[in-house]
PDB file of N, CA and C in Angstrom:
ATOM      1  N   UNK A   1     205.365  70.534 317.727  1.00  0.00           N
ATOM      2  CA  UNK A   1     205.224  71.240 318.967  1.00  0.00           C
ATOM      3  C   UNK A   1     203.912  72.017 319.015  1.00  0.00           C
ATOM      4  N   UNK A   2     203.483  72.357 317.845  1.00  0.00           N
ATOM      5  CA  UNK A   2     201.724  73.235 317.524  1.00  0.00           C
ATOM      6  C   UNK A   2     200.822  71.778 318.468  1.00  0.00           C
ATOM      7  N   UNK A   3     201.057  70.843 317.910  1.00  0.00           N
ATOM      8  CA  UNK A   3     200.024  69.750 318.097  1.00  0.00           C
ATOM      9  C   UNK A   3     200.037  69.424 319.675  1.00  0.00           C
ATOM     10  N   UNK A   4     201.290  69.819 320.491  1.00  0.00           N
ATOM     11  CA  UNK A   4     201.841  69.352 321.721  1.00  0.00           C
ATOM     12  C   UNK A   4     201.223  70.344 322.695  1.00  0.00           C
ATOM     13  N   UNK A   5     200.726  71.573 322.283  1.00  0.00           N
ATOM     14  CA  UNK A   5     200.264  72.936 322.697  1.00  0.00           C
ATOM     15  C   UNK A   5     201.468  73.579 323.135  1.00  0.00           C
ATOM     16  N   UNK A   6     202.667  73.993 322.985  1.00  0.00           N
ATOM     17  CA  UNK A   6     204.032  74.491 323.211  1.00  0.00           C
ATOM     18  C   UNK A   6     204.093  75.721 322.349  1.00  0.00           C
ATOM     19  N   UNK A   7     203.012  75.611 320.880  1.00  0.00           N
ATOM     20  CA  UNK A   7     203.503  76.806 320.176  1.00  0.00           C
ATOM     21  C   UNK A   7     202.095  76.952 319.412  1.00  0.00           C
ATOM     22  N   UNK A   8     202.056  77.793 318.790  1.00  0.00           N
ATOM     23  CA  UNK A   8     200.716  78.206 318.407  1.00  0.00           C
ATOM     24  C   UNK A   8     201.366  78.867 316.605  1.00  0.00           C
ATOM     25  N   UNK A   9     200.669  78.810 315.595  1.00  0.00           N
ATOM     26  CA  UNK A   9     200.954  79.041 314.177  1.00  0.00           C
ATOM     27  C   UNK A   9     200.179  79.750 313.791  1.00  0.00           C
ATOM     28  N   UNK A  10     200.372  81.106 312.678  1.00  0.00           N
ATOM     29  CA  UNK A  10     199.621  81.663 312.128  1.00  0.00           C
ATOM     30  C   UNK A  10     200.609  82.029 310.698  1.00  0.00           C
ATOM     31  N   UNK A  11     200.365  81.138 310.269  1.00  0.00           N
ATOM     32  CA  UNK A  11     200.490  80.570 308.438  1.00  0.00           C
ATOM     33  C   UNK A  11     202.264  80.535 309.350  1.00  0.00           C
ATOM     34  N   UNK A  12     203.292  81.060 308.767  1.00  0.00           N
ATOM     35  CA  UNK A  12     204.922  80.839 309.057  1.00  0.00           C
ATOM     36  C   UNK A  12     205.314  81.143 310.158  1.00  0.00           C
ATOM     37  N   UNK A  13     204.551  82.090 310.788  1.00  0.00           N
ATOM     38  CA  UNK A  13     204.596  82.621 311.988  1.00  0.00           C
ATOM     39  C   UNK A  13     204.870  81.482 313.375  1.00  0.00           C
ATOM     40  N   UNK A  14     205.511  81.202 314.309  1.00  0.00           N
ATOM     41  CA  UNK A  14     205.272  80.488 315.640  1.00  0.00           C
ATOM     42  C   UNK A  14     205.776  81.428 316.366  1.00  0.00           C
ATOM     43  N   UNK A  15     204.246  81.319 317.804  1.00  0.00           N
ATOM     44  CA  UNK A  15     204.561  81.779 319.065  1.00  0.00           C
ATOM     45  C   UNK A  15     204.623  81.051 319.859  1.00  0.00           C
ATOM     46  N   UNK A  16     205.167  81.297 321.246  1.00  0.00           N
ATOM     47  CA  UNK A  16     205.357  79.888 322.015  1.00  0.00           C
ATOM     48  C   UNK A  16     203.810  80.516 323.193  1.00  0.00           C
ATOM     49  N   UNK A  17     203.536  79.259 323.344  1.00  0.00           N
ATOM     50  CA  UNK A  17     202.391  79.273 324.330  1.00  0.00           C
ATOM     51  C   UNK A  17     202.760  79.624 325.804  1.00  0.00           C
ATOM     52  N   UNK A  18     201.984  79.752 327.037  1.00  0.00           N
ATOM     53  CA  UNK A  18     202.649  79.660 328.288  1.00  0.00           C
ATOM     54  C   UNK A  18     203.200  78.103 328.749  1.00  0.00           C
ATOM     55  N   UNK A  19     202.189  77.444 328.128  1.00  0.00           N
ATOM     56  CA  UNK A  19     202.919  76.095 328.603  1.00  0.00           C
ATOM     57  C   UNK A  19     204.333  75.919 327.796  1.00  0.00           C
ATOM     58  N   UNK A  20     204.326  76.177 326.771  1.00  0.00           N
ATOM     59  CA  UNK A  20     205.706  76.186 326.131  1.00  0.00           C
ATOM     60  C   UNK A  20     206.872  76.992 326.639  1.00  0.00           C
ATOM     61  N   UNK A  21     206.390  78.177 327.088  1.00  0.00           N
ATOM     62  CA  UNK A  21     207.271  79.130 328.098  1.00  0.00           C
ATOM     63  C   UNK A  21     207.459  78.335 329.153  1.00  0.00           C
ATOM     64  N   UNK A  22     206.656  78.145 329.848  1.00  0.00           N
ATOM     65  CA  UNK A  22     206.619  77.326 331.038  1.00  0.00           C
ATOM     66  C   UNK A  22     207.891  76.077 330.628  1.00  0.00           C
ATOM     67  N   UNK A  23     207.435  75.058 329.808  1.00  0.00           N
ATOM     68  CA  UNK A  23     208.750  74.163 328.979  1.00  0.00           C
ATOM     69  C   UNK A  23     210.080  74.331 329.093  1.00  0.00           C
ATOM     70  N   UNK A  24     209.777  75.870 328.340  1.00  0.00           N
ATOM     71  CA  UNK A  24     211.255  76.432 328.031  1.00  0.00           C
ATOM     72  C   UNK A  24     212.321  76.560 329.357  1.00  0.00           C
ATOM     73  N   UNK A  25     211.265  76.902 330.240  1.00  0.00           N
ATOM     74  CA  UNK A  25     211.733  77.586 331.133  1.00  0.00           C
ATOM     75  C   UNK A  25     212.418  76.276 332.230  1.00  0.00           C
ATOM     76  N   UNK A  26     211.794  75.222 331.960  1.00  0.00           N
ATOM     77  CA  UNK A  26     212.677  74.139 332.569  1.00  0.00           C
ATOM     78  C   UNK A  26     213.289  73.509 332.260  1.00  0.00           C
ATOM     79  N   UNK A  27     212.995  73.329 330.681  1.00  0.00           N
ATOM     80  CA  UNK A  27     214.326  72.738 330.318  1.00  0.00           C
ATOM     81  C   UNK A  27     215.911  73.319 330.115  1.00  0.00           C
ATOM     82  N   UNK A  28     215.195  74.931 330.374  1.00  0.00           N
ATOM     83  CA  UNK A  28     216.961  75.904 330.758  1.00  0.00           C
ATOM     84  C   UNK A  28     216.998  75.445 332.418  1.00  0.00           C
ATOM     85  N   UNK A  29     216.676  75.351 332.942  1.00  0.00           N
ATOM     86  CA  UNK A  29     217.123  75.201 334.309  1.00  0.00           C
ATOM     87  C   UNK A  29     217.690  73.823 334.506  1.00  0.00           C
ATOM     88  N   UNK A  30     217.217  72.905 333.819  1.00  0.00           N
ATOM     89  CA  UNK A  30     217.986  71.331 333.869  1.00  0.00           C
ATOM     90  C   UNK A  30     219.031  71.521 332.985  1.00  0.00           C
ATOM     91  N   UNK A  31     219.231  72.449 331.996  1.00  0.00           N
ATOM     92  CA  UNK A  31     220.288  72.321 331.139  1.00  0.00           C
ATOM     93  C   UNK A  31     221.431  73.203 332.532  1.00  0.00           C
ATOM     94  N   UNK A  32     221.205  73.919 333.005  1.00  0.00           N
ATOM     95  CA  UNK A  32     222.220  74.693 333.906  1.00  0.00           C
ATOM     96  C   UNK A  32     222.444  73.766 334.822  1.00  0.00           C
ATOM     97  N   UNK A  33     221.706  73.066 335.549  1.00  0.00           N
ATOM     98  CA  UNK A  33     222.053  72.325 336.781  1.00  0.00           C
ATOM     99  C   UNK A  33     222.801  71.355 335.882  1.00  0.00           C
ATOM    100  N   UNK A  34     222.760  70.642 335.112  1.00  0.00           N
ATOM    101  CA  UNK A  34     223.924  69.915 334.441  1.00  0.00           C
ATOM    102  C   UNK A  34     225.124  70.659 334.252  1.00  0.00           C
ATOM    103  N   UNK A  35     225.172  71.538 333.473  1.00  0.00           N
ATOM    104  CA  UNK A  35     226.220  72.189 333.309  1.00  0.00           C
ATOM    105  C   UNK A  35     226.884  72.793 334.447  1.00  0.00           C
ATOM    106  N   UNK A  36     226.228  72.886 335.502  1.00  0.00           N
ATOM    107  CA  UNK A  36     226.917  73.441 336.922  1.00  0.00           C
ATOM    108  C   UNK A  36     227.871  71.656 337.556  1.00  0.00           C
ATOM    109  N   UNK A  37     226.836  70.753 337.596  1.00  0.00           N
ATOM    110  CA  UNK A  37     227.334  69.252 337.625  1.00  0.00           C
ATOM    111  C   UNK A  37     228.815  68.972 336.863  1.00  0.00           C
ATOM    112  N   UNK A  38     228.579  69.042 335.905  1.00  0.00           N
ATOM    113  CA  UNK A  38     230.333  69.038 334.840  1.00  0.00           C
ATOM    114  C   UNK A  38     230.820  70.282 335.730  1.00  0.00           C
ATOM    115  N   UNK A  39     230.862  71.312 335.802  1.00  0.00           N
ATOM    116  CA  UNK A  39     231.815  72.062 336.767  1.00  0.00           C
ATOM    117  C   UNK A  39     232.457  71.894 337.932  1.00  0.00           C
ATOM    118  N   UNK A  40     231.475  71.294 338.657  1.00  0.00           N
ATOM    119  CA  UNK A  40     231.655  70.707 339.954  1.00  0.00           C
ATOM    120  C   UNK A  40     233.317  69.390 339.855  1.00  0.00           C
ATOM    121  N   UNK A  41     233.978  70.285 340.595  1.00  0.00           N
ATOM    122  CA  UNK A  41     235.468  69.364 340.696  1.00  0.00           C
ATOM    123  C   UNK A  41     236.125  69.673 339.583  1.00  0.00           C
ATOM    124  N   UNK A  42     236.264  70.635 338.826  1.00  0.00           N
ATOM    125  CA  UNK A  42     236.921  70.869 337.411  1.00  0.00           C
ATOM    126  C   UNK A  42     238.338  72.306 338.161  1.00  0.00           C
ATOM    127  N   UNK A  43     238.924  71.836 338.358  1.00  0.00           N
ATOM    128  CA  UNK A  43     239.888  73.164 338.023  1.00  0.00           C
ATOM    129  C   UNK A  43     239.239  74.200 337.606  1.00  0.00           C
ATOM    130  N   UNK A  44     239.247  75.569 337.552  1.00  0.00           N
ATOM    131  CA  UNK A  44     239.504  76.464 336.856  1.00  0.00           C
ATOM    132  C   UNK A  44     240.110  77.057 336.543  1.00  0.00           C
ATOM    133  N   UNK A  45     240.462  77.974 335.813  1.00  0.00           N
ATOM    134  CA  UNK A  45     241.670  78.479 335.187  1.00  0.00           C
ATOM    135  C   UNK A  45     241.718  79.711 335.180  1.00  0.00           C
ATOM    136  N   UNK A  46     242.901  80.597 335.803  1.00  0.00           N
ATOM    137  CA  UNK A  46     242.655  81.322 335.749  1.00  0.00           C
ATOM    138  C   UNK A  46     242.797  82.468 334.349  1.00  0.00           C
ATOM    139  N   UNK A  47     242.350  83.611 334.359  1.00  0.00           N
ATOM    140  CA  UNK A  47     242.568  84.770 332.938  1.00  0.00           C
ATOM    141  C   UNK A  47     243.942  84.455 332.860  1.00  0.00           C
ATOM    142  N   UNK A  48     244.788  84.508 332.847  1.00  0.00           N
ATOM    143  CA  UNK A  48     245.605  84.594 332.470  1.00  0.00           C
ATOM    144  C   UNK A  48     245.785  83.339 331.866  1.00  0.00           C
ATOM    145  N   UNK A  49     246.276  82.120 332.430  1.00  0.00           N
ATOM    146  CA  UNK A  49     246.635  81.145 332.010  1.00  0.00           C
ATOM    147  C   UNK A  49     245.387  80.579 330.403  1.00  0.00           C
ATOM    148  N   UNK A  50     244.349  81.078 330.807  1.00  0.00           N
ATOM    149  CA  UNK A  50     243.343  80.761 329.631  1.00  0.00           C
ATOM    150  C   UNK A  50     243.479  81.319 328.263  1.00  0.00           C
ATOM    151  N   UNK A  51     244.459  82.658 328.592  1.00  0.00           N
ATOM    152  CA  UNK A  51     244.653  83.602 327.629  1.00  0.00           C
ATOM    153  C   UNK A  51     246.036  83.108 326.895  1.00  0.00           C
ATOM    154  N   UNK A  52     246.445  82.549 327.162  1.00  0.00           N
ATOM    155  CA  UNK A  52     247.460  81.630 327.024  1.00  0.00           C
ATOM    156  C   UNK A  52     247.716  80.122 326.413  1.00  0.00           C
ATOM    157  N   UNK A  53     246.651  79.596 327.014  1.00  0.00           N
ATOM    158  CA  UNK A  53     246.095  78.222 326.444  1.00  0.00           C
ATOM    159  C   UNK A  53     245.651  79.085 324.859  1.00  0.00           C
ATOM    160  N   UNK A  54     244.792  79.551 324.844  1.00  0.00           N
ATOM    161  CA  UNK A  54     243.671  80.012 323.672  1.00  0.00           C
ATOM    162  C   UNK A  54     244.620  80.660 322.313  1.00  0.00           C
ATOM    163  N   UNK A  55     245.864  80.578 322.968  1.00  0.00           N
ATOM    164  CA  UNK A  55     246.876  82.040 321.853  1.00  0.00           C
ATOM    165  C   UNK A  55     247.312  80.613 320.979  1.00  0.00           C
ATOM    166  N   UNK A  56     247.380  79.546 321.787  1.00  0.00           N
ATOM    167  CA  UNK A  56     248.430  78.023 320.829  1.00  0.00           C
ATOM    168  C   UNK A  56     247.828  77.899 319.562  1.00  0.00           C
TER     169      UNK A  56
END
């Protein structure tokens, strides 16, 4: 990722670059819009009943 320009090294040290921020920052937003996708049409459950499932 040093070689990709995403992160920058100083001996063990990594910082992330802006383009790597920048990166980061979309590959959390495609990871949420998926994860909102699997939600979409799922039941939810409510506290109680979850608290319940989770005790088995």
């Amino acid at each position: 990722m040093v070689d990709e320009g995403h992160l920058t090294r100083d001996g063990s040290l990594l910082s992330r670059t802006e383009a790597g921020a920048r990166e980061a920052r979309v590959l959390g937003a495609a990871w949420t819009m998926w994860l909102e996708d699997l939600s979409d049409g799922v039941p939810q459950q409510q506290p109680a009943e979850l608290a319940s499932s989770t005790a088995r």
